[in-house]
Protein backbone atom coordinates (compact mmCIF):
# COMPACT_ATOMS: atom_id res chain seq x y z
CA UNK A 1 132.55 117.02 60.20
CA UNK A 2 135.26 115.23 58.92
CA UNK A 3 136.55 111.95 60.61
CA UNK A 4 140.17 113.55 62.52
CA UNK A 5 137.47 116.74 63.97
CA UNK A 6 135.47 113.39 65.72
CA UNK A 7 137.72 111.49 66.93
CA UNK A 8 138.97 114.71 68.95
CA UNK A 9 135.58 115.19 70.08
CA UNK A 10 134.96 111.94 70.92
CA UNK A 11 138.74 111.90 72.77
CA UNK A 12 137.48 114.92 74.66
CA UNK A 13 134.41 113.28 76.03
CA UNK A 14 135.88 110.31 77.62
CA UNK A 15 139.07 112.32 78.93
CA UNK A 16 135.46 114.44 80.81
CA UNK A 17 134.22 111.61 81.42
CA UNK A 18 137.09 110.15 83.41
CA UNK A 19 137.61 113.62 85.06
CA UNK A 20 133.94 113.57 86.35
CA UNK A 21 134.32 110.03 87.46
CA UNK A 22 137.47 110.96 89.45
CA UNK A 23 136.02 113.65 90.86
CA UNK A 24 133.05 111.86 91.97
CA UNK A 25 134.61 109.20 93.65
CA UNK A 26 136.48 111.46 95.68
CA UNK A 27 133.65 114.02 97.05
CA UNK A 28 131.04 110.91 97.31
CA UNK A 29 131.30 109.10 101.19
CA UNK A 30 131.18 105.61 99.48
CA UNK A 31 133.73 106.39 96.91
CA UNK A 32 136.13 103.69 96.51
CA UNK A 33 140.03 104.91 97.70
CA UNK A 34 142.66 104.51 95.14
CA UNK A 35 145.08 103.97 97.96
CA UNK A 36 143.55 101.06 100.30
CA UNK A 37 143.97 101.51 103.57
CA UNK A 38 143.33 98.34 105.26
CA UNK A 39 140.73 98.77 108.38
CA UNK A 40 142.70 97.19 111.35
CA UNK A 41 141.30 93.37 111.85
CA UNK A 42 141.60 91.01 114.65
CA UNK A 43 139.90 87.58 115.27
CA UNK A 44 138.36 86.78 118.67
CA UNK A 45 138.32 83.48 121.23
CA UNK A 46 135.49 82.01 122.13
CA UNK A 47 136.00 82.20 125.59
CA UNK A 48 135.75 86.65 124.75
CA UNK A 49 132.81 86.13 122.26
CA UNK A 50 130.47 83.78 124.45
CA UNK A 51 131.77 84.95 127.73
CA UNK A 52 128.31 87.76 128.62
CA UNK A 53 125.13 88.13 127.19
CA UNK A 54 124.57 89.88 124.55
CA UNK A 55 122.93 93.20 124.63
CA UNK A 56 120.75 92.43 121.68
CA UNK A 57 119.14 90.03 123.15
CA UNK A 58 117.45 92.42 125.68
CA UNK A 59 117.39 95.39 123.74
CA UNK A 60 116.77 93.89 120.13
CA UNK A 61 114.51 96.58 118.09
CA UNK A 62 112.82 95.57 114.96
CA UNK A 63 113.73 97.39 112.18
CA UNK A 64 110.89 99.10 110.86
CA UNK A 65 110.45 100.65 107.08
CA UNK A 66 108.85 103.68 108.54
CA UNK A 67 111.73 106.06 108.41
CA UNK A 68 109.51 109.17 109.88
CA UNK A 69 110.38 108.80 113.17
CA UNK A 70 111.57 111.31 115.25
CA UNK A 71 115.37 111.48 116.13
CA UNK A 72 116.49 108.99 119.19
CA UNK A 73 118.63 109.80 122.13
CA UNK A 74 121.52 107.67 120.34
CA UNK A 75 121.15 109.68 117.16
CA UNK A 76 121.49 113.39 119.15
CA UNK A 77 124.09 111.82 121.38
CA UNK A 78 125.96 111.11 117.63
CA UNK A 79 125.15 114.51 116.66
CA UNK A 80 126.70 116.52 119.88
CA UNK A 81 129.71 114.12 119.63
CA UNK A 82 130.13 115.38 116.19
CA UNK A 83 129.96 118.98 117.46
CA UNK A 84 132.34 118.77 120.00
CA UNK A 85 134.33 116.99 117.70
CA UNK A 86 134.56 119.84 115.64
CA UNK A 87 135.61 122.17 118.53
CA UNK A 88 138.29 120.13 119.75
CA UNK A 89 139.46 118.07 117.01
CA UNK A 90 142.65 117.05 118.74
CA UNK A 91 141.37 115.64 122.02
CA UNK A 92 138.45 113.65 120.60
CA UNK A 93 140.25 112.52 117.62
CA UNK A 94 142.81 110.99 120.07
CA UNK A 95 140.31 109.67 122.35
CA UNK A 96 138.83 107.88 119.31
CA UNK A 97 141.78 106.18 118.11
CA UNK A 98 142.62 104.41 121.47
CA UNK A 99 139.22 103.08 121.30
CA UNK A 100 138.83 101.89 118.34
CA UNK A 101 140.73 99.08 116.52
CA UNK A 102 138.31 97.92 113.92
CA UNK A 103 135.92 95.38 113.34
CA UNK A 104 136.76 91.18 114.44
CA UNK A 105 137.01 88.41 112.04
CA UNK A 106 134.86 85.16 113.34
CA UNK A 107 135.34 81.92 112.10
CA UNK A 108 132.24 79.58 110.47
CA UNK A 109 132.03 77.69 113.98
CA UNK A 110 132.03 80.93 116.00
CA UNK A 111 129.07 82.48 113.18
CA UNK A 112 127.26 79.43 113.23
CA UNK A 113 127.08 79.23 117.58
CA UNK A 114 125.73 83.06 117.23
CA UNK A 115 122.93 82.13 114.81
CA UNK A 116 122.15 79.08 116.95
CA UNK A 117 122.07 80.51 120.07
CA UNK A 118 120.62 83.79 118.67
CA UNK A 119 123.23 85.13 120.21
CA UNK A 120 123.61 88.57 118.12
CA UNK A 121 121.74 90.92 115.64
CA UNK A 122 122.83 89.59 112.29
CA UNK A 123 123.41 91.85 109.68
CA UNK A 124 122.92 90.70 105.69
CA UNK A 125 124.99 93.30 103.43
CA UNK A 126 123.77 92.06 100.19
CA UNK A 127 121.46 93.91 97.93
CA UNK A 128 117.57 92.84 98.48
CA UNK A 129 117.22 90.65 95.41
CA UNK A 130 120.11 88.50 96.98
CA UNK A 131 118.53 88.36 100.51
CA UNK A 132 115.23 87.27 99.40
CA UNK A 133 116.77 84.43 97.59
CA UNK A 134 117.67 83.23 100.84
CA UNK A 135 120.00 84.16 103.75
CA UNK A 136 120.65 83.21 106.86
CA UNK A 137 118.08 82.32 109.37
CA UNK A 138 117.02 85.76 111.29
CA UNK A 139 119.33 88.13 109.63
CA UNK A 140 118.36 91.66 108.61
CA UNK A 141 119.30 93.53 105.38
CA UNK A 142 120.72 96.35 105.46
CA UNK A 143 122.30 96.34 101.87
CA UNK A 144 125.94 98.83 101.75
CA UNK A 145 125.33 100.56 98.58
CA UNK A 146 122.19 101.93 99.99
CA UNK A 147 123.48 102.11 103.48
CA UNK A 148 123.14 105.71 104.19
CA UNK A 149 118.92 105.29 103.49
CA UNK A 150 119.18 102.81 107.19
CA UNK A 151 120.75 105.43 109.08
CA UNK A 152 118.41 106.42 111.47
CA UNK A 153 117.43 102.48 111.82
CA UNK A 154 120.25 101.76 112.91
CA UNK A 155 121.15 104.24 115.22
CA UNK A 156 118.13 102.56 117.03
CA UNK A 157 120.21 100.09 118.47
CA UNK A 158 122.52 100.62 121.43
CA UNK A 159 126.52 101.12 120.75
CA UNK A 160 127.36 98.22 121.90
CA UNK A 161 125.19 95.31 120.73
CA UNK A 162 127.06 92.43 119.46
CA UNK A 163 126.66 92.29 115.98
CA UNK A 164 127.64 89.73 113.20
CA UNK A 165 127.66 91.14 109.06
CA UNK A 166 128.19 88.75 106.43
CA UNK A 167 128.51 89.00 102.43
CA UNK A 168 128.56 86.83 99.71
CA UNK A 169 131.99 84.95 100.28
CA UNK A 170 135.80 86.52 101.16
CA UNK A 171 136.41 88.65 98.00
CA UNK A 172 132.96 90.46 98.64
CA UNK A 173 133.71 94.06 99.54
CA UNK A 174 129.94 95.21 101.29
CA UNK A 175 130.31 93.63 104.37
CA UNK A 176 133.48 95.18 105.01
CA UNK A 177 132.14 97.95 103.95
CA UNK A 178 128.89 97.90 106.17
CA UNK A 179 131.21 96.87 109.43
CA UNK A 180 133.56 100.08 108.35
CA UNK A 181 130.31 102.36 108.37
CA UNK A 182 129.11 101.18 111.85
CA UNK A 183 132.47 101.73 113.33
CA UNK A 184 131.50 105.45 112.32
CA UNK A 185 128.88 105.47 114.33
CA UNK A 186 130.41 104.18 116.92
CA UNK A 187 129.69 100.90 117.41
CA UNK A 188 132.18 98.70 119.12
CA UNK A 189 131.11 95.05 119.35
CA UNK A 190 131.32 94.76 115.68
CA UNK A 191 131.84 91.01 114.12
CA UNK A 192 132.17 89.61 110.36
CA UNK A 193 132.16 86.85 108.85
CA UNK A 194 134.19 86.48 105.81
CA UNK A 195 132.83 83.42 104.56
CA UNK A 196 129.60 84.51 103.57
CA UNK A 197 126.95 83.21 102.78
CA UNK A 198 128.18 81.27 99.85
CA UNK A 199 130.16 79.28 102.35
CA UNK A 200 127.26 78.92 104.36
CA UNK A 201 125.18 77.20 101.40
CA UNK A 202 127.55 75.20 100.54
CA UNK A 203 127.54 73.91 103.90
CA UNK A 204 124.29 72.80 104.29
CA UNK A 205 123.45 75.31 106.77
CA UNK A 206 119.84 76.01 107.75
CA UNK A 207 118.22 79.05 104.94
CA UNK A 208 115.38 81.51 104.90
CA UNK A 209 113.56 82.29 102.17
């Protein structure tokens, strides 16, 4: 094979390659979009955030590994939602949009009152090896790239317990991407905190290990 004959081949690999990456990306649900479309943001008072209890204080289920358990209320609920969904695409669709308008931005002081006060189910977003290094005192991980194997633990929890997801810092994209997922399944008292954890290290904030 002389050398012009390989470098064709070898063009015609990565040009498949690319063409398989492409097409992955677009078919797979975590695939990243090459047009970002920002997920609507707001930030929250204090006075809103602390005003009630929150739910996950009285309801507060323990995430267990044992993913063989039988299908919850909330996850059939989900399911016939879906269904009539798919019937009437218009009228739910609609419904959903004046409901929902994203997940809230908190601030380190409004994070570090919830973790206090145990005020919230706190949500780690980071991959295990990260979270056993330390994290933030009572915080569960449910890593993003591996979100869809926590499904049905989630779905455990009712709609609208007040939950707080953090990342590494600001330019970390998983807890973003974690709050975006559990907007999907309809929750609606969803929090982050953009700092991260990095922030919260280098504040001298109180670690697990």
């Amino acid at each position: 094979m002389n050398k012009k004959q390989m470098l064709k081949d070898i063009g015609g690999l990565i040009l498949l390659s690319v063409v398989i990456a492409f097409t992955y990306n677009f078919v797979s649900p975590k695939g990243l979009s090459l047009i970002r479309k920002e997920t609507p943001k707001e930030t929250i008072s204090d006075s809103a955030l602390f005003s009630t209890p929150s739910p996950a204080q009285e309801n507060k289920t323990e995430i267990s590994s044992d993913s063989s358990k039988k299908q919850s209320p909330v996850q059939t609920d989900t399911v016939k939602k879906i269904a009539v969904q798919k019937e009437k695409p218009g009228k739910v669709q609609k419904e959903e949009q004046s409901s929902t308008v994203g997940y809230k931005i908190i601030t380190f002081e409004q994070f570090s009152r919830i973790v206090k006060e145990k005020h919230a189910l706190i949500l780690d977003a980071r991959e295990p090896e990260e979270y056993k290094e330390g994290r933030v005192p009572g915080a569960i991980n449910i890593p993003y790239l591996s979100v869809d194997n926590y499904f049905e633990k989630l779905a455990m929890y009712p709609r609208d317990t007040l939950i707080a997801i953090y990342c590494n810092n600001l330019m970390c994209p998983l807890g973003k991407g974690l709050a975006e997922f559990m907007m999907q399944l309809e929750f609606k008292r969803l929090f982050l905190y953009e700092g991260g954890y990095d922030y919260w290290e280098r504040e001298d904030m109180p670690i697990e290990k």
